[in-house]
C-alpha atoms as a PDB file:
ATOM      1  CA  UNK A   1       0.000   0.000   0.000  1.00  0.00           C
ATOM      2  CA  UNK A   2       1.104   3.373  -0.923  1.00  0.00           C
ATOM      3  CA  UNK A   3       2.264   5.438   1.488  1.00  0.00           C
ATOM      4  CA  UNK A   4       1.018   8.698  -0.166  1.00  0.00           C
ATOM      5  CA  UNK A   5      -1.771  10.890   0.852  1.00  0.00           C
ATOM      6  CA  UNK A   6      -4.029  13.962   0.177  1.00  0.00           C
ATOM      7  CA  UNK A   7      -6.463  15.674   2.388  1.00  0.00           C
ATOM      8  CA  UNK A   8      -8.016  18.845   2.902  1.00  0.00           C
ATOM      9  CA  UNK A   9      -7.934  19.981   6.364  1.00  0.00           C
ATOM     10  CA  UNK A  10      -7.828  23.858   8.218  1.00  0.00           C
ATOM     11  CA  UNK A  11      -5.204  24.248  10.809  1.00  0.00           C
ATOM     12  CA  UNK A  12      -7.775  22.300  13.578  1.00  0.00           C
ATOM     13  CA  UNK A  13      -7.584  19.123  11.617  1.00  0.00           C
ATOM     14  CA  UNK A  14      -3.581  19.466  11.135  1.00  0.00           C
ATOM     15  CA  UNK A  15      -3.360  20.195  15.353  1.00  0.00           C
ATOM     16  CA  UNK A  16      -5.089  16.845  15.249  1.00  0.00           C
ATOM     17  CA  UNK A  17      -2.811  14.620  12.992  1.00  0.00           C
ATOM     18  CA  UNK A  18      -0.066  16.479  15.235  1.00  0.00           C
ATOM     19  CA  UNK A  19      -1.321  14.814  18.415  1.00  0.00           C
ATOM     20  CA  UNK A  20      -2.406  11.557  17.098  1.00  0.00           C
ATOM     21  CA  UNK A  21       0.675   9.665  18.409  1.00  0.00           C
ATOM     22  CA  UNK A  22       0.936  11.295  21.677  1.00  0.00           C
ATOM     23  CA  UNK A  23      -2.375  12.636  22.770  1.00  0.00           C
ATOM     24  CA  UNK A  24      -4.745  11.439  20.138  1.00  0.00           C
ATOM     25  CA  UNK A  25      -8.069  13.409  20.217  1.00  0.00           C
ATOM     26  CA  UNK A  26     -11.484  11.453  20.347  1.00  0.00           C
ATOM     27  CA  UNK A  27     -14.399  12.099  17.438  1.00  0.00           C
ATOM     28  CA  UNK A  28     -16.588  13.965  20.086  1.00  0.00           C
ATOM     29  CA  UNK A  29     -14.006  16.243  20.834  1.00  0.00           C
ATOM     30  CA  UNK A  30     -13.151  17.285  17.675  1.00  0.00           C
ATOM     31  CA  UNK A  31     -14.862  18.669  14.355  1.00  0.00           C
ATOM     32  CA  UNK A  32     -16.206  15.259  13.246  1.00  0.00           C
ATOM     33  CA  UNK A  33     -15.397  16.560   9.441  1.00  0.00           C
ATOM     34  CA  UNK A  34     -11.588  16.565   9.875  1.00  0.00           C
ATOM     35  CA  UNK A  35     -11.829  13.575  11.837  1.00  0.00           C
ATOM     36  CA  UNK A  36     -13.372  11.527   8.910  1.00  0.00           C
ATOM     37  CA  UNK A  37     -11.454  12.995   6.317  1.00  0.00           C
ATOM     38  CA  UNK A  38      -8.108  12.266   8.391  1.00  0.00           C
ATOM     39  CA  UNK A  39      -9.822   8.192   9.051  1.00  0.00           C
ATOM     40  CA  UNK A  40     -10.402   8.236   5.018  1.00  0.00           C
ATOM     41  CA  UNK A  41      -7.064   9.089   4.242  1.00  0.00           C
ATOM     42  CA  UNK A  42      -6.120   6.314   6.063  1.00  0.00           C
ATOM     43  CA  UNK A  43      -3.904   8.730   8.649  1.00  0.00           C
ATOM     44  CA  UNK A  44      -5.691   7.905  11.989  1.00  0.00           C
ATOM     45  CA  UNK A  45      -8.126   4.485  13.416  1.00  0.00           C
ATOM     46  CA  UNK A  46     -11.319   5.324  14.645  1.00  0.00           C
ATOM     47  CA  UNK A  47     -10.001   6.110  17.725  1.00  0.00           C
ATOM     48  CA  UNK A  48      -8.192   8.874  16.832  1.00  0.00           C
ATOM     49  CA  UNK A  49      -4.583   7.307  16.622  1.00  0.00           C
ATOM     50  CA  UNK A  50      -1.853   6.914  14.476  1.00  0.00           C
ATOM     51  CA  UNK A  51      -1.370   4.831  11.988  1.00  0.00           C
ATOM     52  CA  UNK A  52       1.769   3.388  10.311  1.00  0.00           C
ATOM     53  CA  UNK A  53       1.171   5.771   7.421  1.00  0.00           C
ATOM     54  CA  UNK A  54       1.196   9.039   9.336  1.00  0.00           C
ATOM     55  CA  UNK A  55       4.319   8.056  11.081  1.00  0.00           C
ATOM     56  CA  UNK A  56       6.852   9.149   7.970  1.00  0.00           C
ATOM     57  CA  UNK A  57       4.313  11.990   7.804  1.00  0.00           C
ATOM     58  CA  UNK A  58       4.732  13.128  11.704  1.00  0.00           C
ATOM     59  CA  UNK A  59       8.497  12.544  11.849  1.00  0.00           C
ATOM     60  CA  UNK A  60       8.993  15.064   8.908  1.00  0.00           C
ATOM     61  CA  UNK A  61       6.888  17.656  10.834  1.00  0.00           C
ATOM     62  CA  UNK A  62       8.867  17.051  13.675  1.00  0.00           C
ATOM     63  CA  UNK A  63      12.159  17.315  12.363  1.00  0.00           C
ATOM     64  CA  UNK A  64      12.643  18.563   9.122  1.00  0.00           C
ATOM     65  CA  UNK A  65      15.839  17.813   6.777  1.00  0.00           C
ATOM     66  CA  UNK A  66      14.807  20.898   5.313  1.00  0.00           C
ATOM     67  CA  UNK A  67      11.963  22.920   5.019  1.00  0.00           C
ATOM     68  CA  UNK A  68      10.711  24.864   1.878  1.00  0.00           C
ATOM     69  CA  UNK A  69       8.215  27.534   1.733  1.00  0.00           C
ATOM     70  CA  UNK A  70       7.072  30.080  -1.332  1.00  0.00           C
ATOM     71  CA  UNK A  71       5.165  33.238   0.179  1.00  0.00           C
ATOM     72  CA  UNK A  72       3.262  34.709  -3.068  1.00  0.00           C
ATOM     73  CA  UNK A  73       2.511  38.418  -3.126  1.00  0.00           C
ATOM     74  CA  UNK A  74      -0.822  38.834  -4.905  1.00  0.00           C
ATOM     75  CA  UNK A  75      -2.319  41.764  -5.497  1.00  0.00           C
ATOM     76  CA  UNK A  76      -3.227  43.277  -2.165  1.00  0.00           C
ATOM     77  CA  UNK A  77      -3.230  39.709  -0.432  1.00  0.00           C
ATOM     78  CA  UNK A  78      -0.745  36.361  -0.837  1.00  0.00           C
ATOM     79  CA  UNK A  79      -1.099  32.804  -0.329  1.00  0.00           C
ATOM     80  CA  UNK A  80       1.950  30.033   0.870  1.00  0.00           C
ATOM     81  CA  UNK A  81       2.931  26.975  -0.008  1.00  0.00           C
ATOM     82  CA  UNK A  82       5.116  25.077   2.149  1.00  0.00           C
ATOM     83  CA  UNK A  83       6.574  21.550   2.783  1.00  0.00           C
ATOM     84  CA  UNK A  84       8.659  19.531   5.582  1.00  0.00           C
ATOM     85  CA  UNK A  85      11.035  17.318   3.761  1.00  0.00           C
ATOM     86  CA  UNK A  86      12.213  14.427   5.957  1.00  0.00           C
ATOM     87  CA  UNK A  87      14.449  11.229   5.213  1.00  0.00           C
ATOM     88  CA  UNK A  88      11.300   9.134   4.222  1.00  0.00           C
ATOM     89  CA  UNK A  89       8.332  11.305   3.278  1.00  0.00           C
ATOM     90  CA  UNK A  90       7.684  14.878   2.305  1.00  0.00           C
ATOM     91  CA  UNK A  91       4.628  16.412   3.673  1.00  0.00           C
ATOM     92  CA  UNK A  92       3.219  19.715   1.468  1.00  0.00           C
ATOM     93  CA  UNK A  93       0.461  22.463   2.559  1.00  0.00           C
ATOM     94  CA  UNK A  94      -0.842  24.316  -0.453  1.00  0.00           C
ATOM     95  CA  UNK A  95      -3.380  26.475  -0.462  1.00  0.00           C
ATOM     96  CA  UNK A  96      -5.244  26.696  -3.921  1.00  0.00           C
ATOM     97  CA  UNK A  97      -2.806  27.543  -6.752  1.00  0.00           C
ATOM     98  CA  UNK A  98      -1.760  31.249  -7.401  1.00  0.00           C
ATOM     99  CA  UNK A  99       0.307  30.078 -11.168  1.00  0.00           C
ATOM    100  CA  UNK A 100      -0.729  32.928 -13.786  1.00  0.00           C
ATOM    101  CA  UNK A 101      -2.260  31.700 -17.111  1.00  0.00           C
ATOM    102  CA  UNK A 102      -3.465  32.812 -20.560  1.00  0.00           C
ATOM    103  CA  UNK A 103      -6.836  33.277 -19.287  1.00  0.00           C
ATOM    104  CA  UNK A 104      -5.895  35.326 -16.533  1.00  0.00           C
ATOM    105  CA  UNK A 105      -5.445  38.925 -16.948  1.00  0.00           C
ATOM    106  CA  UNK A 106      -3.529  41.695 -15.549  1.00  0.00           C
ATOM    107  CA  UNK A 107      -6.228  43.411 -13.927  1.00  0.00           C
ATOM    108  CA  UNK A 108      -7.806  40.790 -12.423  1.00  0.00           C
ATOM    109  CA  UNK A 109      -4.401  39.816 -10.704  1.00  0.00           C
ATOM    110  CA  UNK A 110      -3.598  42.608  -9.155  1.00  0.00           C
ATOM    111  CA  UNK A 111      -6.986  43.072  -8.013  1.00  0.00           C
ATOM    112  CA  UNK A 112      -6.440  39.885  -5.946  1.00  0.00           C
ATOM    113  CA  UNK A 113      -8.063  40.553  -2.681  1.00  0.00           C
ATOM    114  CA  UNK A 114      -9.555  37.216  -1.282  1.00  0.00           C
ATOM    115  CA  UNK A 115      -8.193  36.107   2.208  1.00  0.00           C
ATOM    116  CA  UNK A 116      -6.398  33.195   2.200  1.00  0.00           C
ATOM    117  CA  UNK A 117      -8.704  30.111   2.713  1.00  0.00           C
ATOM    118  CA  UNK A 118      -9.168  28.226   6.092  1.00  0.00           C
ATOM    119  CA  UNK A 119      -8.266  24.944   4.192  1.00  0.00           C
ATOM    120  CA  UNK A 120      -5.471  23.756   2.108  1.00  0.00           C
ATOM    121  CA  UNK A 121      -4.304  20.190   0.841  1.00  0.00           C
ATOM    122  CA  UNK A 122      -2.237  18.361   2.789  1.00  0.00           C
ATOM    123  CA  UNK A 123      -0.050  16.003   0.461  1.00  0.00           C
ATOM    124  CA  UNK A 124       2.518  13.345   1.780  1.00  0.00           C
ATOM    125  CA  UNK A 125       5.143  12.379  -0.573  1.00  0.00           C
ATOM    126  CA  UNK A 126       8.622  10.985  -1.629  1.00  0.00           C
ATOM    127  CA  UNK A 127      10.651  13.935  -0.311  1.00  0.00           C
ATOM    128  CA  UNK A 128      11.988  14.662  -3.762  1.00  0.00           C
ATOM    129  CA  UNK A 129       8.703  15.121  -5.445  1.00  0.00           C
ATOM    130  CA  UNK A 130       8.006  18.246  -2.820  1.00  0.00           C
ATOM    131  CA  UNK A 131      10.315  20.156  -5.328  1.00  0.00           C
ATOM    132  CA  UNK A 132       7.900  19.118  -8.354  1.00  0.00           C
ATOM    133  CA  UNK A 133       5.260  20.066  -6.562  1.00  0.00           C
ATOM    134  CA  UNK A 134       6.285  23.276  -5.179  1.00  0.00           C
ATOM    135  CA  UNK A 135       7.037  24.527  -9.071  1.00  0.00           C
ATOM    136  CA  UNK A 136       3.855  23.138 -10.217  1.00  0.00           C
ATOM    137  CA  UNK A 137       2.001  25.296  -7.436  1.00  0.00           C
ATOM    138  CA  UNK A 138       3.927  28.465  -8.376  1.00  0.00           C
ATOM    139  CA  UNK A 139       3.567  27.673 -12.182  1.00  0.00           C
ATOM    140  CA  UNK A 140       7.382  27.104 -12.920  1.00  0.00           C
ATOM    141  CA  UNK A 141       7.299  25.627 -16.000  1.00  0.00           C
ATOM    142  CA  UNK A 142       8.756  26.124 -19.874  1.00  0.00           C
ATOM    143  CA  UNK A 143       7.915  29.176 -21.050  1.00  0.00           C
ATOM    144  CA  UNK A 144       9.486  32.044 -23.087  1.00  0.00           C
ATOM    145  CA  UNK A 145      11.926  34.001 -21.323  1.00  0.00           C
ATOM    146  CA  UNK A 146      12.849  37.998 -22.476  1.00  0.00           C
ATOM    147  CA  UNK A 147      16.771  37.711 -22.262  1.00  0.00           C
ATOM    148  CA  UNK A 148      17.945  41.495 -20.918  1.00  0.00           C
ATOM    149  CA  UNK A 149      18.274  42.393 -17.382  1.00  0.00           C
ATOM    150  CA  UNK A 150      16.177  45.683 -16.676  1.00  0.00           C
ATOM    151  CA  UNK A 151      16.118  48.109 -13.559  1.00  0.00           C
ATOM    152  CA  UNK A 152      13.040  50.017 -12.574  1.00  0.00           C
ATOM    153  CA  UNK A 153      11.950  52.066  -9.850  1.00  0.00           C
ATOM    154  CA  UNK A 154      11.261  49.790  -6.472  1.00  0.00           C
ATOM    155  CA  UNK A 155       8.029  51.906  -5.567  1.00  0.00           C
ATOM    156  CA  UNK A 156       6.448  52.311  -9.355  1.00  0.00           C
ATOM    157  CA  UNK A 157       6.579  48.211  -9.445  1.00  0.00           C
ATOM    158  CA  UNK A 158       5.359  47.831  -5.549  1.00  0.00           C
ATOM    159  CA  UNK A 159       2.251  50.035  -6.982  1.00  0.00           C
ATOM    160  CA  UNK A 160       1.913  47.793 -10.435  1.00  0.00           C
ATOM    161  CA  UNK A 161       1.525  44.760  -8.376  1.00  0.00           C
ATOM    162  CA  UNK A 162      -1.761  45.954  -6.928  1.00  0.00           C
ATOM    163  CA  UNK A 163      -2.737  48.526  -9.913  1.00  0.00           C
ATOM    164  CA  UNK A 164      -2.852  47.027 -13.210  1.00  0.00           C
ATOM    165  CA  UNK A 165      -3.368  50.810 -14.688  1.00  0.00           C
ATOM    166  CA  UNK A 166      -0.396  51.756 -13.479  1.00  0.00           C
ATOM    167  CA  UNK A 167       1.398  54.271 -16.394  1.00  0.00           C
ATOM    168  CA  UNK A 168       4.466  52.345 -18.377  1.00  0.00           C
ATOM    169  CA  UNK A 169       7.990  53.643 -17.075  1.00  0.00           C
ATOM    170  CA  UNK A 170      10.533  54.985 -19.034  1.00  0.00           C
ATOM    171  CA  UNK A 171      12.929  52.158 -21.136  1.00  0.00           C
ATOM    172  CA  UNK A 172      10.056  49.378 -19.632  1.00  0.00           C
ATOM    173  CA  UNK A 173       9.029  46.828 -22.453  1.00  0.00           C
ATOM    174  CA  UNK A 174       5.225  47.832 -22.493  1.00  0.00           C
ATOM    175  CA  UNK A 175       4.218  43.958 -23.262  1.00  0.00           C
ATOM    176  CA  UNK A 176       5.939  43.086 -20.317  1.00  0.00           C
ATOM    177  CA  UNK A 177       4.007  45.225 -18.096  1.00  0.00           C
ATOM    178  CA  UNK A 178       0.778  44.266 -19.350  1.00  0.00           C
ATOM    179  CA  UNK A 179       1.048  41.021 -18.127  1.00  0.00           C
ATOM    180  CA  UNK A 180      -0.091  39.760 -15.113  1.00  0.00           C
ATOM    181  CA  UNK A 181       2.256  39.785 -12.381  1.00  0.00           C
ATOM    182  CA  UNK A 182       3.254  38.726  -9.276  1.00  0.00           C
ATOM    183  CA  UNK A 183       5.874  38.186  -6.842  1.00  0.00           C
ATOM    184  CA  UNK A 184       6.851  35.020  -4.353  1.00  0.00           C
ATOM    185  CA  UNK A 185       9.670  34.809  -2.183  1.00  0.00           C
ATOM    186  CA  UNK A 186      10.943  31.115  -1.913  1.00  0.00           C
ATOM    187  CA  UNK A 187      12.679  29.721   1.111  1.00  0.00           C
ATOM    188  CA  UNK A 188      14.851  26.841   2.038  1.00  0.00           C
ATOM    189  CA  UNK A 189      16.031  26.132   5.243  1.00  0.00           C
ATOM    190  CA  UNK A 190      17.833  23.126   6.710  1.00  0.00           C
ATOM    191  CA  UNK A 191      15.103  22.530   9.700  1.00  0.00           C
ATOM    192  CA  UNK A 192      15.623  21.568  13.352  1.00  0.00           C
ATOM    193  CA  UNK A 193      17.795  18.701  12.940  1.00  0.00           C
ATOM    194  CA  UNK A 194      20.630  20.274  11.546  1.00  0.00           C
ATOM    195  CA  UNK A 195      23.194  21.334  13.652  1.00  0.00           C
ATOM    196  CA  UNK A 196      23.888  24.559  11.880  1.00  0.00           C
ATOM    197  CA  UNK A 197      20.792  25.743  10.515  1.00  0.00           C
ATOM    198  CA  UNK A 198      21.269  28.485   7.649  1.00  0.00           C
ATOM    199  CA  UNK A 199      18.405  30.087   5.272  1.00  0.00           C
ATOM    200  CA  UNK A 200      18.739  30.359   1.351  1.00  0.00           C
ATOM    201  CA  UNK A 201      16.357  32.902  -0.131  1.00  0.00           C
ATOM    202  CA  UNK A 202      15.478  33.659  -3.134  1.00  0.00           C
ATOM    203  CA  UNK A 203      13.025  36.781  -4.731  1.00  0.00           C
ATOM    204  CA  UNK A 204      11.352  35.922  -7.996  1.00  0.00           C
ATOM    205  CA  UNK A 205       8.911  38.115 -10.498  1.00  0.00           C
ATOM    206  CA  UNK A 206       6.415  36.655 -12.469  1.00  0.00           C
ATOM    207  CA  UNK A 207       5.458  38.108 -15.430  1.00  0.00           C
ATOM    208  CA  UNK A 208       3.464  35.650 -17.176  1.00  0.00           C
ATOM    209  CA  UNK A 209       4.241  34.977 -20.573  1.00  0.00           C
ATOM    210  CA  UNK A 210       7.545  37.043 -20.502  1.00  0.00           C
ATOM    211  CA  UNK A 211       9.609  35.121 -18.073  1.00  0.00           C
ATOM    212  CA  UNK A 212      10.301  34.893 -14.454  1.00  0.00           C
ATOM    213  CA  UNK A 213      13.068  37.580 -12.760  1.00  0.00           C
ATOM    214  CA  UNK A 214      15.389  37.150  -9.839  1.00  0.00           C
ATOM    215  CA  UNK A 215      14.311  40.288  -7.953  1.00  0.00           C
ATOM    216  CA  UNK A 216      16.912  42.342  -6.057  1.00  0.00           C
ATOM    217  CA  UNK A 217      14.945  45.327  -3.546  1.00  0.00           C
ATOM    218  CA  UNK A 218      16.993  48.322  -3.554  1.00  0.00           C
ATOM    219  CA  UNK A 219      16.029  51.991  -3.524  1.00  0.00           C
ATOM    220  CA  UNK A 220      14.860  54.174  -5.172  1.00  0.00           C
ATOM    221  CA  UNK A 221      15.374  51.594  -8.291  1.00  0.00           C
ATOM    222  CA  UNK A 222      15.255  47.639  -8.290  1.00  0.00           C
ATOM    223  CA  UNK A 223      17.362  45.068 -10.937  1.00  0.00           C
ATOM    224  CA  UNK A 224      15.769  42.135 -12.448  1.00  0.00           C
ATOM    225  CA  UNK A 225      17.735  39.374 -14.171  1.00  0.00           C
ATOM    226  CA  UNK A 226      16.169  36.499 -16.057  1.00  0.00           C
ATOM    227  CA  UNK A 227      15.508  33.662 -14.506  1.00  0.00           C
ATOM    228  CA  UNK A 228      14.540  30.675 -16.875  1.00  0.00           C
ATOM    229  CA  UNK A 229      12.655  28.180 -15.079  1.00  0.00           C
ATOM    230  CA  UNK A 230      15.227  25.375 -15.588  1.00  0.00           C
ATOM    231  CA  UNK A 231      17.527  27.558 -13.293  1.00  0.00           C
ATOM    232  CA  UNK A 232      14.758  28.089 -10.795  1.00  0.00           C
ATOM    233  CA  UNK A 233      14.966  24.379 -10.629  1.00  0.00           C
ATOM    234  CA  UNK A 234      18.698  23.956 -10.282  1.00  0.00           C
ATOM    235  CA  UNK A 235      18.844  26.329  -7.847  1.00  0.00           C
ATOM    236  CA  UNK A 236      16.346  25.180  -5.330  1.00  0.00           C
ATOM    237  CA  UNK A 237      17.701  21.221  -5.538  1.00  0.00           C
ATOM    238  CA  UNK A 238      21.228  22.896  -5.082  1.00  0.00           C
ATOM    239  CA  UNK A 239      20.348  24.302  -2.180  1.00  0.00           C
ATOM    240  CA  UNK A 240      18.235  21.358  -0.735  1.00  0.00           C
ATOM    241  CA  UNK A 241      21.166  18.799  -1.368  1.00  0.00           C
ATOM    242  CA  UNK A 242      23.786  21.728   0.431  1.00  0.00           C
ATOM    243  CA  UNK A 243      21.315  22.237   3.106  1.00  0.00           C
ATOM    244  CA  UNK A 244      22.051  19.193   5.842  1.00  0.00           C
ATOM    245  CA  UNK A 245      23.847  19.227   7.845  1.00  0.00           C
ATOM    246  CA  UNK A 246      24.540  22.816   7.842  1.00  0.00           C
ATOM    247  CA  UNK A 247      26.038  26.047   6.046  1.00  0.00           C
ATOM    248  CA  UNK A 248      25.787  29.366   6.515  1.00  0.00           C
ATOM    249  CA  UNK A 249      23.705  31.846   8.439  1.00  0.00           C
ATOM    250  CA  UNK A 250      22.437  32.851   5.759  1.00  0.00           C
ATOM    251  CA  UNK A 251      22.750  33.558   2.388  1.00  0.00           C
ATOM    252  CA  UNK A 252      20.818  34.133  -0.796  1.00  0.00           C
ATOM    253  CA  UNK A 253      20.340  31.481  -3.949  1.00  0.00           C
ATOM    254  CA  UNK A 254      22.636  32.566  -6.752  1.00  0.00           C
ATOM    255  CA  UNK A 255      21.604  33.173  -9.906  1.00  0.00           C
ATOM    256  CA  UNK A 256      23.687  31.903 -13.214  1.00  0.00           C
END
């Protein structure tokens, strides 16, 4: 038997996975919803206890090889995506997909305003398909990629993120501003059971069908470099396979 899963659950029915194999919460106590969907995914008995399956599952949770995380900026609001990598199983919480697409357009995006949702997919994996799934949740895939490195001023994009009317700046590729865009910051730190813990960041742009761009915040004016999504890739198993047992405080994912 596979020991995969999926379930939606809000942060009550995680808190109850959490305690299953210490202080295991009964039906009655609990919102009988999560319960069930938790006993369906085959995670907990009727009694509310452990099972095999959830064991990989709770020892990732616990103690990390390395943790990854992508914190979208959308419009006026943001979603994140994040996942505990252990020896034997990943486990992922997405919220629903923020990945721009042809049908999607510019003004809707940045007039994102929904709050995030109470629940989001819990997935349990092989720990190296939490990469996959972390680019397929951010929309990191082939696409076109505009090859020039551009600067433009930090508060004139900040205001374009959330303000699709926003007026073209001087020496900006109009196409590329009328896409949608949006930015994520992605994460990767070694977890608690490294000795040395360090952090590897990295700031991306998303600008639809005109490429993704490593974002550096400066003032009063900010420099983009492409990013294809091959190196977004690279990067972010690079810096999983450095990450145990240790490395720097921190340091930031470099590009090219």
């Amino acid at each position: 038997m596979s020991d995969n899963a999926q379930v939606r659950l809000t942060d009550a029915g995680l808190r109850m996975l959490m305690a299953a194999d210490q202080d295991p919460y009964q039906r009655n106590e609990v919102d009988p919803e999560q319960f069930d969907r938790l006993v369906g995914a085959g995670l907990l008995d009727e009694r509310g206890r452990a099972l095999p399956k959830a064991q990989p599952a709770l020892e990732a949770m616990r103690e990390p090889v390395a943790r990854l995380a992508i914190e979208a900026a959308v419009g006026r609001t943001g979603r994140r995506w994040s996942a505990a990598i252990g020896e034997a199983q990943a486990v992922v919480l997405a919220p629903p997909a923020v990945a721009l697409g042809p049908d999607v357009s510019a003004a809707e995006v940045a007039a994102f305003d929904e709050p995030p949702p109470e629940e989001f997919e819990l997935r349990i994996m092989p720990p190296g398909w939490a990469v996959v799934d972390a680019c397929a949740w951010a929309g990191i895939g082939p696409r076109l990629q505009r090859a020039d490195p551009f600067t433009l001023p930090t508060d004139v994009l900040r205001c374009r993120l959330e303000d699709a009317g926003v007026p073209v700046p001087d020496g900006i590729d109009p196409e590329l501003w009328a896409e949608p865009m949006l930015m994520w910051d992605l994460t990767i730190d070694p977890g608690e059971s490294t000795e040395q813990p360090g952090r590897h960041g990295l700031l991306v742009l998303d600008t639809g069908a005109t490429g993704l761009w490593a974002f550096t915040a400066t003032q009063p004016e900010s420099r983009l470099v492409p990013l294809p999504s091959y190196e977004v890739w690279r990067l972010i198993l690079r810096a999983l396979r450095q990450a145990p047992p240790g490395g720097p405080e921190e340091s930031h994912l470099r590009v090219g």
